[in-house]
PDB file of N, CA and C in Angstrom:
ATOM      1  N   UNK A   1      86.488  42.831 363.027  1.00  0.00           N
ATOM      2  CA  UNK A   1      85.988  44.183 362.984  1.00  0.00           C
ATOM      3  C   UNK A   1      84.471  44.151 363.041  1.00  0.00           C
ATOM      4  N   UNK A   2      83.875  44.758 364.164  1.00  0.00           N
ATOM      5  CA  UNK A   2      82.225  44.996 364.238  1.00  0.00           C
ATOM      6  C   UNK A   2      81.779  46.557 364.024  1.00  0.00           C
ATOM      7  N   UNK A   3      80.563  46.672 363.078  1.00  0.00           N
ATOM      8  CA  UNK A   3      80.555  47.781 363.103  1.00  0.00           C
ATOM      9  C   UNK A   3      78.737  48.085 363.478  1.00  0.00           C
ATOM     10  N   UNK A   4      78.217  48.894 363.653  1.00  0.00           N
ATOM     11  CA  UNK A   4      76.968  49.436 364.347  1.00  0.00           C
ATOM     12  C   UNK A   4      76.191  48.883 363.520  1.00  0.00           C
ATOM     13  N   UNK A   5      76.044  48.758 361.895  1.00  0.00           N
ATOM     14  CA  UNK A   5      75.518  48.763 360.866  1.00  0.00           C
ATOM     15  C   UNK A   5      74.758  47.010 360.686  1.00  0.00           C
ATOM     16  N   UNK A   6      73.922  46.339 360.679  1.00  0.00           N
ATOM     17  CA  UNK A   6      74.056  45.115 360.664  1.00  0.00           C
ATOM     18  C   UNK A   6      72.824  44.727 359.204  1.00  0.00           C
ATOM     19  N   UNK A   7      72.898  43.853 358.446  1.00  0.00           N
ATOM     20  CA  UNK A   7      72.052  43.167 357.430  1.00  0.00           C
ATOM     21  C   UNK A   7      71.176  42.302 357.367  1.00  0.00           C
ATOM     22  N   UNK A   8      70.313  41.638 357.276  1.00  0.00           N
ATOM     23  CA  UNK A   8      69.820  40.587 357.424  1.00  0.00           C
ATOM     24  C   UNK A   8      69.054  40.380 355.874  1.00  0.00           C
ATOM     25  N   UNK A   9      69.227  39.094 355.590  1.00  0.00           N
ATOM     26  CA  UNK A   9      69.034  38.434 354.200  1.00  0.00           C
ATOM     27  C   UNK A   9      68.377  36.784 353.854  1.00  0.00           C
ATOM     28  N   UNK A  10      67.231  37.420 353.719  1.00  0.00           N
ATOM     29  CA  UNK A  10      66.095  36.041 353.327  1.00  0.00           C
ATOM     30  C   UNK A  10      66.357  35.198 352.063  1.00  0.00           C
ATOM     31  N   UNK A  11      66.581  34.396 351.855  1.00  0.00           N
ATOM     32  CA  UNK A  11      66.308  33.471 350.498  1.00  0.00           C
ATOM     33  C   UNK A  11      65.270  33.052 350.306  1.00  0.00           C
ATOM     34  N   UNK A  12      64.018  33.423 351.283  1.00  0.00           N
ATOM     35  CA  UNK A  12      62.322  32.680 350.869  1.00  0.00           C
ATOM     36  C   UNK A  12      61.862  34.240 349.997  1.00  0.00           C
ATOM     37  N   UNK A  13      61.029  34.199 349.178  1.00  0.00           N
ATOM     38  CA  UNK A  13      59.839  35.085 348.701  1.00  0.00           C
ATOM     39  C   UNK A  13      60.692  34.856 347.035  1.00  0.00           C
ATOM     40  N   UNK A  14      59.904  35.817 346.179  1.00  0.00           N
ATOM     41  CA  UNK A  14      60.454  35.925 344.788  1.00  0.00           C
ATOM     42  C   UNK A  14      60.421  37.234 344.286  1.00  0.00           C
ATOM     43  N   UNK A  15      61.325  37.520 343.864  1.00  0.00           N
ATOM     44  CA  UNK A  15      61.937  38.534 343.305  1.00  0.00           C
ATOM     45  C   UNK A  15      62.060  38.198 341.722  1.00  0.00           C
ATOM     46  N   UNK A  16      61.529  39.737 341.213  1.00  0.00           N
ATOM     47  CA  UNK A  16      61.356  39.087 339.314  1.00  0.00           C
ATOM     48  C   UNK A  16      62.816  39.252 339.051  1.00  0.00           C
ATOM     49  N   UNK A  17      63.191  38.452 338.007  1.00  0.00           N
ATOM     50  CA  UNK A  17      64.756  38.482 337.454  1.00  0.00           C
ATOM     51  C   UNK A  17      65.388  40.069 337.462  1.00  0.00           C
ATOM     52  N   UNK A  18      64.943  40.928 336.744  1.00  0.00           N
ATOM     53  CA  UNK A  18      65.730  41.793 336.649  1.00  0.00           C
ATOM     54  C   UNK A  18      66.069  42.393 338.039  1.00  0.00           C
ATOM     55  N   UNK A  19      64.750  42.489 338.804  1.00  0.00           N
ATOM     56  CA  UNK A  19      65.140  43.250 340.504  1.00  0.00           C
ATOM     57  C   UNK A  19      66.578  42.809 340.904  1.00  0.00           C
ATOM     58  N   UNK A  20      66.411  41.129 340.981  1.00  0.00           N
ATOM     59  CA  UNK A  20      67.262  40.212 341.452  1.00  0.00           C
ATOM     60  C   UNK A  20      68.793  40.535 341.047  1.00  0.00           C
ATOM     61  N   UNK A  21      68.399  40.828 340.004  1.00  0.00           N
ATOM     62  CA  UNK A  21      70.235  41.117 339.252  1.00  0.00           C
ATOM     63  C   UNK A  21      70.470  42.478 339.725  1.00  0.00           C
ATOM     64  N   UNK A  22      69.701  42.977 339.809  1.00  0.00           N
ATOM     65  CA  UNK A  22      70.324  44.798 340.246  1.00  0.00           C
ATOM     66  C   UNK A  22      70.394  44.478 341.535  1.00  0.00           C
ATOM     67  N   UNK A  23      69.996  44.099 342.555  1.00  0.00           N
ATOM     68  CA  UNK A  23      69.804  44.237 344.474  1.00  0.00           C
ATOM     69  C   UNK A  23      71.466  43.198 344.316  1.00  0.00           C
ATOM     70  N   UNK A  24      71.565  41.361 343.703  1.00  0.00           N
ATOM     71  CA  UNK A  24      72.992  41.228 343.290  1.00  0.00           C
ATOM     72  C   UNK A  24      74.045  41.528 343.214  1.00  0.00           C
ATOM     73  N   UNK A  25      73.784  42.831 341.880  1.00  0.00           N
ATOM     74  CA  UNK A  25      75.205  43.540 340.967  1.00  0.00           C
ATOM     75  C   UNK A  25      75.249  44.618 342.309  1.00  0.00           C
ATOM     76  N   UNK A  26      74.609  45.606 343.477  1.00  0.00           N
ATOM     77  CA  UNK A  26      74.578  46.508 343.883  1.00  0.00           C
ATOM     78  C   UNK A  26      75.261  45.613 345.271  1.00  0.00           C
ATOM     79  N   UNK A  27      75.027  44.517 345.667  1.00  0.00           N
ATOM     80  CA  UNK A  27      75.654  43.788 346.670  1.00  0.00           C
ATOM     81  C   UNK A  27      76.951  43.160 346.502  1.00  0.00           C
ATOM     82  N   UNK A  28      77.206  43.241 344.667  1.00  0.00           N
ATOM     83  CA  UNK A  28      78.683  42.858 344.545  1.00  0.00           C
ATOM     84  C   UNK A  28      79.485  44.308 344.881  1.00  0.00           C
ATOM     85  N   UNK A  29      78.781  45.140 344.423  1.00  0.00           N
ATOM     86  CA  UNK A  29      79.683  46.317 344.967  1.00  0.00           C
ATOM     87  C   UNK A  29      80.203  47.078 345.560  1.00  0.00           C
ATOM     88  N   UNK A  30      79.316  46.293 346.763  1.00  0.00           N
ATOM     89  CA  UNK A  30      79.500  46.867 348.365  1.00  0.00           C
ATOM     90  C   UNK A  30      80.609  46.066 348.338  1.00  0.00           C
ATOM     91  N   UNK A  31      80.517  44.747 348.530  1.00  0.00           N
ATOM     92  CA  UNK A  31      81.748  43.542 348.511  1.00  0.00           C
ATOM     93  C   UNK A  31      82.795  44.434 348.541  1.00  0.00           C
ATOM     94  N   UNK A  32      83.264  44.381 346.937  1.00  0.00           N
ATOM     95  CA  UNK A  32      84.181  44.916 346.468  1.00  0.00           C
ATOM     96  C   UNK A  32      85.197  46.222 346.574  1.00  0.00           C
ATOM     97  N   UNK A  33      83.783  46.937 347.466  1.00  0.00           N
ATOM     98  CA  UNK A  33      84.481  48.058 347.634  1.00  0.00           C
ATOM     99  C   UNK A  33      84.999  48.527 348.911  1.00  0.00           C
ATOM    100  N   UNK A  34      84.438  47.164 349.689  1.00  0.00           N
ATOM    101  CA  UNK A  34      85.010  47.108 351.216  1.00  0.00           C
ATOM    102  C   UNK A  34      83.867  47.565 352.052  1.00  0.00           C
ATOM    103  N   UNK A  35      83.157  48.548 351.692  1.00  0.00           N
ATOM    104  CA  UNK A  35      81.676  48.728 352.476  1.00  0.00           C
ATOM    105  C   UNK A  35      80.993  47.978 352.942  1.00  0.00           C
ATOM    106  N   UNK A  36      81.398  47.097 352.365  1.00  0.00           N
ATOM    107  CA  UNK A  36      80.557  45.877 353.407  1.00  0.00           C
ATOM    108  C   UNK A  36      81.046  44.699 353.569  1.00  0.00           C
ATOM    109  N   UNK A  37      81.176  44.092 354.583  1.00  0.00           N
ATOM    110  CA  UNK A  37      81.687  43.035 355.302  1.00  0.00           C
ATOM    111  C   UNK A  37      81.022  41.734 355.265  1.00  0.00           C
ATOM    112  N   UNK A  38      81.707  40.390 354.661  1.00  0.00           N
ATOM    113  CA  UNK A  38      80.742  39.583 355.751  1.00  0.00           C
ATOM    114  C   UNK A  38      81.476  38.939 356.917  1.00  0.00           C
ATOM    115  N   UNK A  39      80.960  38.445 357.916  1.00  0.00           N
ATOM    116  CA  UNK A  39      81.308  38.022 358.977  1.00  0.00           C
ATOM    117  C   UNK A  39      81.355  36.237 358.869  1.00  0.00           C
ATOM    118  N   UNK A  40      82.321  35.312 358.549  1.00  0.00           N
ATOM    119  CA  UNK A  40      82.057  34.296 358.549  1.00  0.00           C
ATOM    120  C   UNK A  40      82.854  33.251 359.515  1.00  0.00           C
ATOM    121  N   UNK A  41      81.435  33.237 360.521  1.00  0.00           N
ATOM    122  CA  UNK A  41      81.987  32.372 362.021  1.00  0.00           C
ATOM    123  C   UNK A  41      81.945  31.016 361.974  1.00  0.00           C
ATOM    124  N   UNK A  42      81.885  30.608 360.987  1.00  0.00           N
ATOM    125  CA  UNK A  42      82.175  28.832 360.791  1.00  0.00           C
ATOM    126  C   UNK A  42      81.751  28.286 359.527  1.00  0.00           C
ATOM    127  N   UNK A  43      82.390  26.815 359.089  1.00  0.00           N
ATOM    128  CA  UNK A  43      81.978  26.121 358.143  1.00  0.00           C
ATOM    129  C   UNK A  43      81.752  25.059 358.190  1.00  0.00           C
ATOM    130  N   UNK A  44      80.767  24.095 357.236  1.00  0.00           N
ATOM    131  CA  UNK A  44      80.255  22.907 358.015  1.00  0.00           C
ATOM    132  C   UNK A  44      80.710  22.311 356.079  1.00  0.00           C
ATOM    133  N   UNK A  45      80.836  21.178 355.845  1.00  0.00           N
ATOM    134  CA  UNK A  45      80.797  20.454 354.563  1.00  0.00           C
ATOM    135  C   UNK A  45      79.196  20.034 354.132  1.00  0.00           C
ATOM    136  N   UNK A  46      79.195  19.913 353.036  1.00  0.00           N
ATOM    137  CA  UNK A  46      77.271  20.048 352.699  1.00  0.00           C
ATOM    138  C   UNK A  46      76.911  18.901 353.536  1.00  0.00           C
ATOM    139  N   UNK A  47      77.480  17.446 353.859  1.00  0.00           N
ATOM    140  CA  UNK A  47      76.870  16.480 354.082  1.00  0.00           C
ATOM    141  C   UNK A  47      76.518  17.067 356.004  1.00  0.00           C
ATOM    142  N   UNK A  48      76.548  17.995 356.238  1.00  0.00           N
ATOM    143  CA  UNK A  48      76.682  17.999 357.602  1.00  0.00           C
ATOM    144  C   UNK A  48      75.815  19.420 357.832  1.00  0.00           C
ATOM    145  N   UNK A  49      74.124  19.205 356.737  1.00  0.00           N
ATOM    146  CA  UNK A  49      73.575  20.626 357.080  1.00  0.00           C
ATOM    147  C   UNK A  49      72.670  20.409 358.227  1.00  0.00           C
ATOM    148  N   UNK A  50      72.342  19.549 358.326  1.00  0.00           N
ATOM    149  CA  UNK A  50      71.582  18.981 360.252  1.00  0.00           C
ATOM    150  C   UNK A  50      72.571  19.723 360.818  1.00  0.00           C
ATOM    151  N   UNK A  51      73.949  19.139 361.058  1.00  0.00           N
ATOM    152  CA  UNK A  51      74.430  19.805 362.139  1.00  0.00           C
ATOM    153  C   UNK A  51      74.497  21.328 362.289  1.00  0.00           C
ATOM    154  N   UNK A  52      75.177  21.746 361.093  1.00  0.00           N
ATOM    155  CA  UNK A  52      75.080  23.050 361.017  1.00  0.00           C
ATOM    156  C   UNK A  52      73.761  23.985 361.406  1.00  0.00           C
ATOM    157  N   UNK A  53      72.169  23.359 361.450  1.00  0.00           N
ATOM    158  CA  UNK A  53      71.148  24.222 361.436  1.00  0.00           C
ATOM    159  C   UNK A  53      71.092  24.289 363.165  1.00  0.00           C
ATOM    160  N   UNK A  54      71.390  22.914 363.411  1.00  0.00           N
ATOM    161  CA  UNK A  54      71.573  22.370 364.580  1.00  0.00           C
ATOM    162  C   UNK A  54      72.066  23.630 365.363  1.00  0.00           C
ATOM    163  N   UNK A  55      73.416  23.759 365.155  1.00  0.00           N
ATOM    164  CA  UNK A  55      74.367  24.966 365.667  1.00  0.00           C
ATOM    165  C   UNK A  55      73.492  26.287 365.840  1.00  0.00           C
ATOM    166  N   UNK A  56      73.180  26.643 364.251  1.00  0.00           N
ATOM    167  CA  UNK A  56      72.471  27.861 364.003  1.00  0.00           C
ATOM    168  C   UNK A  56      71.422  28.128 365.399  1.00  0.00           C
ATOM    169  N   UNK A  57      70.689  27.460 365.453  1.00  0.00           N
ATOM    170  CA  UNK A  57      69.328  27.367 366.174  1.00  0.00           C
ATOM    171  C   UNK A  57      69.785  27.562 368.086  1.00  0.00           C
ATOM    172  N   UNK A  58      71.116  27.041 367.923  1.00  0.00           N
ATOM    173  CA  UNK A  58      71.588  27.378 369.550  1.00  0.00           C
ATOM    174  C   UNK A  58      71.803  28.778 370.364  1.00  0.00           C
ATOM    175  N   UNK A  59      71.713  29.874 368.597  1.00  0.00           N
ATOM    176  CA  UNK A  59      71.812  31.262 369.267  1.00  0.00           C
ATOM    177  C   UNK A  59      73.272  31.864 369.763  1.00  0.00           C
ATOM    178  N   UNK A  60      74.148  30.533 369.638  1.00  0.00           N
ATOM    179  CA  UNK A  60      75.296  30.822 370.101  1.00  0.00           C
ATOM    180  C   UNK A  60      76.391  31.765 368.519  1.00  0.00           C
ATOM    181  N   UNK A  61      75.967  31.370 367.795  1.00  0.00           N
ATOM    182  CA  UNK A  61      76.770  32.311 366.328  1.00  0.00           C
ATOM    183  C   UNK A  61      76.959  33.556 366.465  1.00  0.00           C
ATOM    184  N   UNK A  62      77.976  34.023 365.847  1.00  0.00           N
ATOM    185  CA  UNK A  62      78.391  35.375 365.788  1.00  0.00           C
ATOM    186  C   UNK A  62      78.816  36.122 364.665  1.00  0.00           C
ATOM    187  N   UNK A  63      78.174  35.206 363.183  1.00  0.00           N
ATOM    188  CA  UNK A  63      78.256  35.498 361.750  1.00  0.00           C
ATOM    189  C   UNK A  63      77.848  34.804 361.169  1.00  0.00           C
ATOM    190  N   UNK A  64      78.402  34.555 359.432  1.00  0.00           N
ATOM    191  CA  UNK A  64      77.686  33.670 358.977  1.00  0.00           C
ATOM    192  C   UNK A  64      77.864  32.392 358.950  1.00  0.00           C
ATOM    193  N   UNK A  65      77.398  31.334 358.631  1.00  0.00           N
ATOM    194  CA  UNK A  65      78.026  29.870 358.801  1.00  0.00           C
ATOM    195  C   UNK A  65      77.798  29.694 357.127  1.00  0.00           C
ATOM    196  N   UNK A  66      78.776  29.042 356.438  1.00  0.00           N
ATOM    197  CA  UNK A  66      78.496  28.088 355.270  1.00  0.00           C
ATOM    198  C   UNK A  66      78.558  26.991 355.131  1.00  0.00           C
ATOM    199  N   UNK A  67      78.266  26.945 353.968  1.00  0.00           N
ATOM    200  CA  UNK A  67      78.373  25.195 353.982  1.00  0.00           C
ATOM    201  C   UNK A  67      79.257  25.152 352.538  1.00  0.00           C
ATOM    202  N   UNK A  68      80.621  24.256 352.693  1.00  0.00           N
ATOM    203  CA  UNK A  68      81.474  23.828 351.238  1.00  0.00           C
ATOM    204  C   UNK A  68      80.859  22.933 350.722  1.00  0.00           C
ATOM    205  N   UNK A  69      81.302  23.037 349.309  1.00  0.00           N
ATOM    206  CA  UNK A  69      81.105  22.192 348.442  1.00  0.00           C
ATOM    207  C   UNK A  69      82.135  21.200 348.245  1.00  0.00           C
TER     208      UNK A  69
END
């Protein structure tokens, strides 16, 4: 399912604790409530994050990629 609406989400800069927990608790609740989607187009195992950035960087993705633990 694609919808018009799209997100984009940095892990660089700092955010003081409390912001962090409210922008969080307000992103668990989209989750939860179905409003929001994530899209997850592949998984790589941690020992394999070269490859995975590798991938990333080809432009070819069409969601998110993780990495298992």
């Amino acid at each position: 399912m694609s919808g018009s609406k799209k997100a984009r989400f940095s892990a660089t800069g700092f955010l003081p604790v409390p912001k962090l927990r409210e922008m969080l608790l307000e992103l668990k609740e989209l989750l939860e409530s179905g409003k929001l989607k994530s899209v997850i187009y592949k998984s790589y195992p941690l020992d394999q994050v070269p490859e995975a950035h590798a991938y990333a960087d080809t432009g070819h993705k069409r969601g998110n990629i993780i990495m298992t633990i």
